[in-house]
Protein backbone atom coordinates (compact mmCIF):
# COMPACT_ATOMS: atom_id res chain seq x y z
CA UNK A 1 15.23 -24.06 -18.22
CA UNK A 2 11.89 -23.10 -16.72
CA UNK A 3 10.18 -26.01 -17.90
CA UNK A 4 12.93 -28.26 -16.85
CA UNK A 5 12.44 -26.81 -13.37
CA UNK A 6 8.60 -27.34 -13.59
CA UNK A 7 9.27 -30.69 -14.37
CA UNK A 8 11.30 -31.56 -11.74
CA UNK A 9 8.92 -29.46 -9.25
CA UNK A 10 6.24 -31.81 -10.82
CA UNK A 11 7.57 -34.65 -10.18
CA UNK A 12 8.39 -34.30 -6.29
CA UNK A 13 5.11 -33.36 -6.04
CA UNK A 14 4.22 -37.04 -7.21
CA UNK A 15 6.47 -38.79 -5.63
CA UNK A 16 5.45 -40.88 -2.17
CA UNK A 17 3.00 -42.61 -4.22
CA UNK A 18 -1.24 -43.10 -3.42
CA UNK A 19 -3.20 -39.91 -2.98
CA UNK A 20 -0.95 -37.43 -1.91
CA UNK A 21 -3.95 -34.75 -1.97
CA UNK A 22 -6.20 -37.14 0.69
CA UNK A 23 -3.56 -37.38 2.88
CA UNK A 24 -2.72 -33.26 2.80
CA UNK A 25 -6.41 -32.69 2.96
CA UNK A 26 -6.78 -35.26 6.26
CA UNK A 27 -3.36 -33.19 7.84
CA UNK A 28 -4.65 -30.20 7.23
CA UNK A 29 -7.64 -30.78 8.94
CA UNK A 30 -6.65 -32.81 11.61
CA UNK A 31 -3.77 -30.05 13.05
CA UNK A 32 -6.87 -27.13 12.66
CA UNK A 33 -9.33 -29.18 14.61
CA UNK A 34 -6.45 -30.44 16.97
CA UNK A 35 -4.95 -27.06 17.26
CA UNK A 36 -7.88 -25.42 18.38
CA UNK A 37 -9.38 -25.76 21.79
CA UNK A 38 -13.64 -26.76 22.23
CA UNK A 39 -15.97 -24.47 22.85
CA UNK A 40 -16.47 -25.95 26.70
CA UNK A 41 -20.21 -27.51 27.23
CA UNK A 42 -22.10 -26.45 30.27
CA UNK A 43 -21.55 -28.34 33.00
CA UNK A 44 -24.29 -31.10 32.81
CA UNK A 45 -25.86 -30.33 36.19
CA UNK A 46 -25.69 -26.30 35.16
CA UNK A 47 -28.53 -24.45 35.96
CA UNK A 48 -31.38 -23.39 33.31
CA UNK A 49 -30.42 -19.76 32.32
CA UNK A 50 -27.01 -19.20 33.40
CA UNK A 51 -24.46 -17.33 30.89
CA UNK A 52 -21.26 -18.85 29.94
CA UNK A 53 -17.92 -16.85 28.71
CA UNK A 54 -15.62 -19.27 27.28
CA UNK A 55 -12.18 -18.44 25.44
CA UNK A 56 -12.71 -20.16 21.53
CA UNK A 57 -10.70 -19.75 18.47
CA UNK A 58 -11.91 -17.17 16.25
CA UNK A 59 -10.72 -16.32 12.51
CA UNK A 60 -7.65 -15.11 11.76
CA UNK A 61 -7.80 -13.93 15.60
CA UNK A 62 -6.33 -16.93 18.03
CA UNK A 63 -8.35 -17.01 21.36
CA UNK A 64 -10.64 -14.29 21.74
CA UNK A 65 -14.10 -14.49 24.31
CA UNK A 66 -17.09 -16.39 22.79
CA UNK A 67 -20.64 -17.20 24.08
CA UNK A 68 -21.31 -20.68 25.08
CA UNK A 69 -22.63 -21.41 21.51
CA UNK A 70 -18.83 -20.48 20.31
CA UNK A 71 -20.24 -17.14 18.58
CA UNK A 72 -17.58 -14.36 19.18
CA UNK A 73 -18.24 -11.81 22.00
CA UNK A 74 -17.52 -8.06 20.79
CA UNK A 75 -17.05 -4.83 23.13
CA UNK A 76 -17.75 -1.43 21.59
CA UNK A 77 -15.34 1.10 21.65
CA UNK A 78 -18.47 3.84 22.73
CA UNK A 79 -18.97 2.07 26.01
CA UNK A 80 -18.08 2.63 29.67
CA UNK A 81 -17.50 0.28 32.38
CA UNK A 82 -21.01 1.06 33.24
CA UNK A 83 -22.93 2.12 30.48
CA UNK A 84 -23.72 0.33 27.12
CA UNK A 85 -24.24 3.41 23.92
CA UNK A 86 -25.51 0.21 21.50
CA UNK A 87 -28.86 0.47 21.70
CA UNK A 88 -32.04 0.45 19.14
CA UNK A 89 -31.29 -0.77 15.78
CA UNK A 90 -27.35 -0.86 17.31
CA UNK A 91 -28.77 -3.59 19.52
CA UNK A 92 -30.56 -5.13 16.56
CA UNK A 93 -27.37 -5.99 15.07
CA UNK A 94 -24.97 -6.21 18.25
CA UNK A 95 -27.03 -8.13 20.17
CA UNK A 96 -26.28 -7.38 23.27
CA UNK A 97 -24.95 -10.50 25.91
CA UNK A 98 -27.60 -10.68 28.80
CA UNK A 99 -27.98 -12.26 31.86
CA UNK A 100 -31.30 -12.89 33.33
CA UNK A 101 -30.65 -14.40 36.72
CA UNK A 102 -27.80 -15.15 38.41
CA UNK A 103 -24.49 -14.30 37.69
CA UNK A 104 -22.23 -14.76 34.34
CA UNK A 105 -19.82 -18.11 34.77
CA UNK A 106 -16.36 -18.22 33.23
CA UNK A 107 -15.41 -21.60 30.92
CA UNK A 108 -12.52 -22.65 28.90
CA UNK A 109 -10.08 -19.91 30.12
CA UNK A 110 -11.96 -17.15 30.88
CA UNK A 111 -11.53 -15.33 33.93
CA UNK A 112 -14.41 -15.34 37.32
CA UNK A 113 -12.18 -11.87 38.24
CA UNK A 114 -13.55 -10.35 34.79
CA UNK A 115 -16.81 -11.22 34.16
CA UNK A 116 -19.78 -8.91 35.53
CA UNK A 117 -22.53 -7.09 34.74
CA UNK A 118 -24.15 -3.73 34.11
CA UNK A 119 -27.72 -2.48 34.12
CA UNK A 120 -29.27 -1.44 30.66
CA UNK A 121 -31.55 1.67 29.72
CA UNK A 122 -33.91 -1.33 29.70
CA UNK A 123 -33.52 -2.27 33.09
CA UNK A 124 -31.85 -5.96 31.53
CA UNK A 125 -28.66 -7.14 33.02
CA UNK A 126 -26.11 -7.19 30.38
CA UNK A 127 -22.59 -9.31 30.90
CA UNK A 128 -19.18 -7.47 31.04
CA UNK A 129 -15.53 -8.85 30.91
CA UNK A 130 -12.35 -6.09 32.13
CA UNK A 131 -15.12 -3.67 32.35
CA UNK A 132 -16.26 -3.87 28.58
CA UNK A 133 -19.98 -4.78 27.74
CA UNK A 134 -20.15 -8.10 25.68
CA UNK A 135 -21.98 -8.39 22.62
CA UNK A 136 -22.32 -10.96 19.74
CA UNK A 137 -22.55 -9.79 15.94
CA UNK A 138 -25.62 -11.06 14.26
CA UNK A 139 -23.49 -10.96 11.08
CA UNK A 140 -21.48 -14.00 12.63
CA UNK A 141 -23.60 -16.95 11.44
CA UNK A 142 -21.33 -19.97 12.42
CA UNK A 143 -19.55 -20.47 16.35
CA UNK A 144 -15.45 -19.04 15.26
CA UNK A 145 -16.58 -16.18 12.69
CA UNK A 146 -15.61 -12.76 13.67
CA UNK A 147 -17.13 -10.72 10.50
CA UNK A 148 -17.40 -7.34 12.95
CA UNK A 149 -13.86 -7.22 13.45
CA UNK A 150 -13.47 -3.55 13.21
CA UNK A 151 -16.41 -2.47 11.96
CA UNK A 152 -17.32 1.11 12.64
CA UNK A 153 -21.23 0.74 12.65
CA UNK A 154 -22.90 2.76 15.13
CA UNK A 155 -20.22 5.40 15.34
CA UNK A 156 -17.27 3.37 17.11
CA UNK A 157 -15.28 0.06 16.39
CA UNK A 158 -16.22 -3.35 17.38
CA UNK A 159 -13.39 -5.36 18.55
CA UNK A 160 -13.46 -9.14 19.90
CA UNK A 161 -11.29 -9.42 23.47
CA UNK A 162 -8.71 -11.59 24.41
CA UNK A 163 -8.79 -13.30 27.59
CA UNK A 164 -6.75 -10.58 29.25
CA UNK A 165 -9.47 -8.49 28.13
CA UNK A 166 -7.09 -6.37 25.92
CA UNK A 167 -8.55 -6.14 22.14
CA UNK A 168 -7.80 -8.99 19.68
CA UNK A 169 -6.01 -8.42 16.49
């Protein structure tokens, strides 16, 4: 009975002749790259320095905020709206998202009304969305990966936003 069923499972599988697995593999890849929005560009005329937050699709985590490289922007659950606690070798690893002149510039979803900034220990400007400090995980090594997700280095958890600025997952 069980190898009847196999069988028959077997040879649906086969059926539709050519390559079934080609064509799966192509679907499969065209409805994630379709289903996912771009990382937006800078505009071309964009001046030399400025910061973008952009909504991007992250692992396992749907749209969550993401440096204009794509890399996944963290907040850290030790932080106030006006003071970053990462610093040292936290900073090492959470590199923190800075702004040297001007002011941070919303793409792809994210929100003007939540971006801003705070002054650092170290007298650098760094970028906050809904009042959280932004970093970027120096774990994440391609634009989408969101290793930190809940890591508890440093003494508090690491958690990407959504555009809302609520946490993700």
């Amino acid at each position: 009975m069980v190898v009847a069923g196999l069988a028959f499972l077997l040879g649906i599988a086969g059926c539709g002749g050519g390559s079934s697995s080609t064509s799966a593999g192509s679907t499969a890849t065209e409805t994630t790259t379709t289903a996912l929005p771009p990382v937006a560009e800078p505009p071309p005329n964009a001046e030399e320095g400025t910061v973008y937050v952009s909504l991007a699709s992250a692992s396992g985590l749907g749209l969550v905020l993401a440096d204009s490289e794509g890399h996944t922007l963290y907040a850290f659950s030790k932080d106030s709206p006006k003071a970053s606690a990462c610093e040292g070798a936290c900073a090492k690893a959470w590199p923190p998202l800075l702004v040297e002149k001007g002011e941070p510039e919303p793409s792809n979803g994210a929100s003007a009304a939540r971006l801003g900034t705070i002054t650092r220990a170290d007298g650098s400007r760094q970028v906050t969305y809904a009042g959280h400090p932004l970093y970027s995980y120096s774990g994440d090594k391609q634009p989408g990966a969101a290793t930190g997700n809940g890591s508890t280095a440093f003494g508090g958890t690491w958690t990407p936003l959504k555009g809302s600025g609520a946490p993700a997952g």
